[in-house]
C-alpha atoms as a PDB file:
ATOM      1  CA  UNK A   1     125.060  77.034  74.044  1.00  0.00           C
ATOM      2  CA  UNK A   2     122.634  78.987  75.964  1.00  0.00           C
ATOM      3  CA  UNK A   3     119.700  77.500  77.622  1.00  0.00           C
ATOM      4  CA  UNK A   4     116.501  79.804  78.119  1.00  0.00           C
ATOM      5  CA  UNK A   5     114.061  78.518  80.974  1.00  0.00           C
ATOM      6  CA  UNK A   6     110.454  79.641  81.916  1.00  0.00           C
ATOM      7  CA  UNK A   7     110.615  82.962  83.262  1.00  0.00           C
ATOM      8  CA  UNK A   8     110.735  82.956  87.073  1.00  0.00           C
ATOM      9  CA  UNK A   9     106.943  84.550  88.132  1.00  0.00           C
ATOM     10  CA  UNK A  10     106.305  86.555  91.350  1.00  0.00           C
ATOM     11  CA  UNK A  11     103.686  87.919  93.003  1.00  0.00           C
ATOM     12  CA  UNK A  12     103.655  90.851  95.283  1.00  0.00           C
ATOM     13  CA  UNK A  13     100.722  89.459  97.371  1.00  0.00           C
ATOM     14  CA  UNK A  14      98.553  91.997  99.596  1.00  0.00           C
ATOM     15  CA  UNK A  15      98.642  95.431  98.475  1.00  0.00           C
ATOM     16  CA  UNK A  16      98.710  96.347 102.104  1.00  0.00           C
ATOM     17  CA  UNK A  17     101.836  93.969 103.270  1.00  0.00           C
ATOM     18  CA  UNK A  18     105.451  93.852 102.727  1.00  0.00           C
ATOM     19  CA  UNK A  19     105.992  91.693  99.476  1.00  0.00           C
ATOM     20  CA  UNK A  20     106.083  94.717  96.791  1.00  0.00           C
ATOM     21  CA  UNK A  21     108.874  96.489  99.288  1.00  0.00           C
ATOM     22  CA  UNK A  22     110.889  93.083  99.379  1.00  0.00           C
ATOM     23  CA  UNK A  23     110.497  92.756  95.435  1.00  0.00           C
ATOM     24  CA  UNK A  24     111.389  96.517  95.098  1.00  0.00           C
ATOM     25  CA  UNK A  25     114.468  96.491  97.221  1.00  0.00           C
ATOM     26  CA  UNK A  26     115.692  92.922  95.710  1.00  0.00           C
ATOM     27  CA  UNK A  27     115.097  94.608  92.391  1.00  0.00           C
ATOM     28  CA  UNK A  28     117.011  97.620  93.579  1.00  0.00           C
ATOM     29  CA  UNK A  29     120.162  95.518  95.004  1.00  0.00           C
ATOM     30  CA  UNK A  30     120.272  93.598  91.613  1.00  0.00           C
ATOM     31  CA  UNK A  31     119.426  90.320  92.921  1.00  0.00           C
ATOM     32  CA  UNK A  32     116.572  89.537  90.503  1.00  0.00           C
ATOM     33  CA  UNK A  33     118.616  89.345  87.305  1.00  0.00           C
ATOM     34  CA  UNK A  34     118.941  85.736  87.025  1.00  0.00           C
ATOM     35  CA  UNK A  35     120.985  84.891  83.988  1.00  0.00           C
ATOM     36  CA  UNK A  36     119.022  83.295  80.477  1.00  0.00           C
ATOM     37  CA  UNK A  37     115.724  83.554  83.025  1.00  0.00           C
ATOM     38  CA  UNK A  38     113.076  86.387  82.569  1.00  0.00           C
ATOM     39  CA  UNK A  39     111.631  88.072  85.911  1.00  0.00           C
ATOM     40  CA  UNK A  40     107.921  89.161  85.912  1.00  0.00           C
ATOM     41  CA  UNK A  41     106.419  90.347  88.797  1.00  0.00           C
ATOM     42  CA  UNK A  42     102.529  90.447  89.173  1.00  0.00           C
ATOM     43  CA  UNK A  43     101.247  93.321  90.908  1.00  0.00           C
ATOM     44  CA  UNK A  44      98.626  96.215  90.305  1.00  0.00           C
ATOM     45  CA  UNK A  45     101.020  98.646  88.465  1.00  0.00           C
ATOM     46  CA  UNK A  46      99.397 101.721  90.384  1.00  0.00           C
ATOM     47  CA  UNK A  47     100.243 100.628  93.734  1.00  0.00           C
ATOM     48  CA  UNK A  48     103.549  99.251  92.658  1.00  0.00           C
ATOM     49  CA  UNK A  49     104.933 102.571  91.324  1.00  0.00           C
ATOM     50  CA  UNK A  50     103.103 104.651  94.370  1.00  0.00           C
ATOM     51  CA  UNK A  51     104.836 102.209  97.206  1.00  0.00           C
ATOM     52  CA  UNK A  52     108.281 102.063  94.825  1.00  0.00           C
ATOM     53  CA  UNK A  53     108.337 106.510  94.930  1.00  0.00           C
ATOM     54  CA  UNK A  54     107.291 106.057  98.875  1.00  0.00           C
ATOM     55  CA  UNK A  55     110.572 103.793  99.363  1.00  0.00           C
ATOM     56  CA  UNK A  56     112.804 106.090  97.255  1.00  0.00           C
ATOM     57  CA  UNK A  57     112.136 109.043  98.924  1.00  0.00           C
ATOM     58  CA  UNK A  58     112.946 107.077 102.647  1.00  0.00           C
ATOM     59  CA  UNK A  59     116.102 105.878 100.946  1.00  0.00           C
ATOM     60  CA  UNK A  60     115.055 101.938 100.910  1.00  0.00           C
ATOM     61  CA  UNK A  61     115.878 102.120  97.049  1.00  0.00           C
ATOM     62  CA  UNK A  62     118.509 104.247  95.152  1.00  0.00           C
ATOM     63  CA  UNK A  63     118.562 102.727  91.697  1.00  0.00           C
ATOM     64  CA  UNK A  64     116.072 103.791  88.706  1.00  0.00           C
ATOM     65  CA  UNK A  65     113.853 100.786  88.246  1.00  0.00           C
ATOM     66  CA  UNK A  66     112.233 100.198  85.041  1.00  0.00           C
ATOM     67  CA  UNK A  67     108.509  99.163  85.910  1.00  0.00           C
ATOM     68  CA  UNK A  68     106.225  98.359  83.245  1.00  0.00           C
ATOM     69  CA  UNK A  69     103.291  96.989  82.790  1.00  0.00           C
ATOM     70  CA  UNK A  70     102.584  93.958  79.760  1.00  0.00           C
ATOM     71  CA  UNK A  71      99.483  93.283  78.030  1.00  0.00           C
ATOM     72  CA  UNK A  72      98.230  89.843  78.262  1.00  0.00           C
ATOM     73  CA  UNK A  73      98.838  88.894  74.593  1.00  0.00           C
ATOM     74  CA  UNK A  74     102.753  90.381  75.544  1.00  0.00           C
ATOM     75  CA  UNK A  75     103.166  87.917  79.259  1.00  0.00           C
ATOM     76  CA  UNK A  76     101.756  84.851  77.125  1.00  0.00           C
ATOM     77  CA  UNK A  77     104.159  85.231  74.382  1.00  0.00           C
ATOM     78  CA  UNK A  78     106.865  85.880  76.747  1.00  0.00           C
ATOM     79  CA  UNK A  79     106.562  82.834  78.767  1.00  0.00           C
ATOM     80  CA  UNK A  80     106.022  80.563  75.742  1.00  0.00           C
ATOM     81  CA  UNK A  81     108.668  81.462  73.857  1.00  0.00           C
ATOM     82  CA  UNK A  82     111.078  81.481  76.648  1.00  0.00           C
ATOM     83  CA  UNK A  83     110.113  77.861  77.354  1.00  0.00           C
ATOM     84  CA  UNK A  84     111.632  77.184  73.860  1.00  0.00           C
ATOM     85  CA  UNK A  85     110.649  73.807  72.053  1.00  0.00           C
END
């Protein structure tokens, strides 16, 4: 049997500093999919996509990330029904 736990939450910190390029190569290298365990990242979706196009076009990241943005109503259901009963 398969246990699902709480979905692991990150947060890309300052706009200005490095966290969003760590969380977009780590996403790039495949070292974010954690098995049975959802990854959200929270970051302003603008700035996430501008930096993410900045680093493929230097080379830092190679691999078409999906990035998309959730509604509140969408992140609340996710994390409670991921926590289960």
């Amino acid at each position: 049997m398969t246990t699902q736990r709480l979905p692991l939450v990150i947060t890309s910190g300052e706009p200005a500093g490095i966290g969003m390029d760590i969380i977009l190569m780590l996403a790039d290298r495949q070292q974010l999919n954690l098995p049975n365990r959802a990854v959200i990242v929270l970051a302003d979706i603008k700035a996430l996509q501008q930096r993410y196009s900045e680093l493929k076009q230097k080379g830092a990241v190679k691999q078409g990330l999906l990035i998309q943005q959730l509604a509140m109503d969408e992140l609340h259901e996710l994390m409670w029904t991921q926590a289960g009963p």
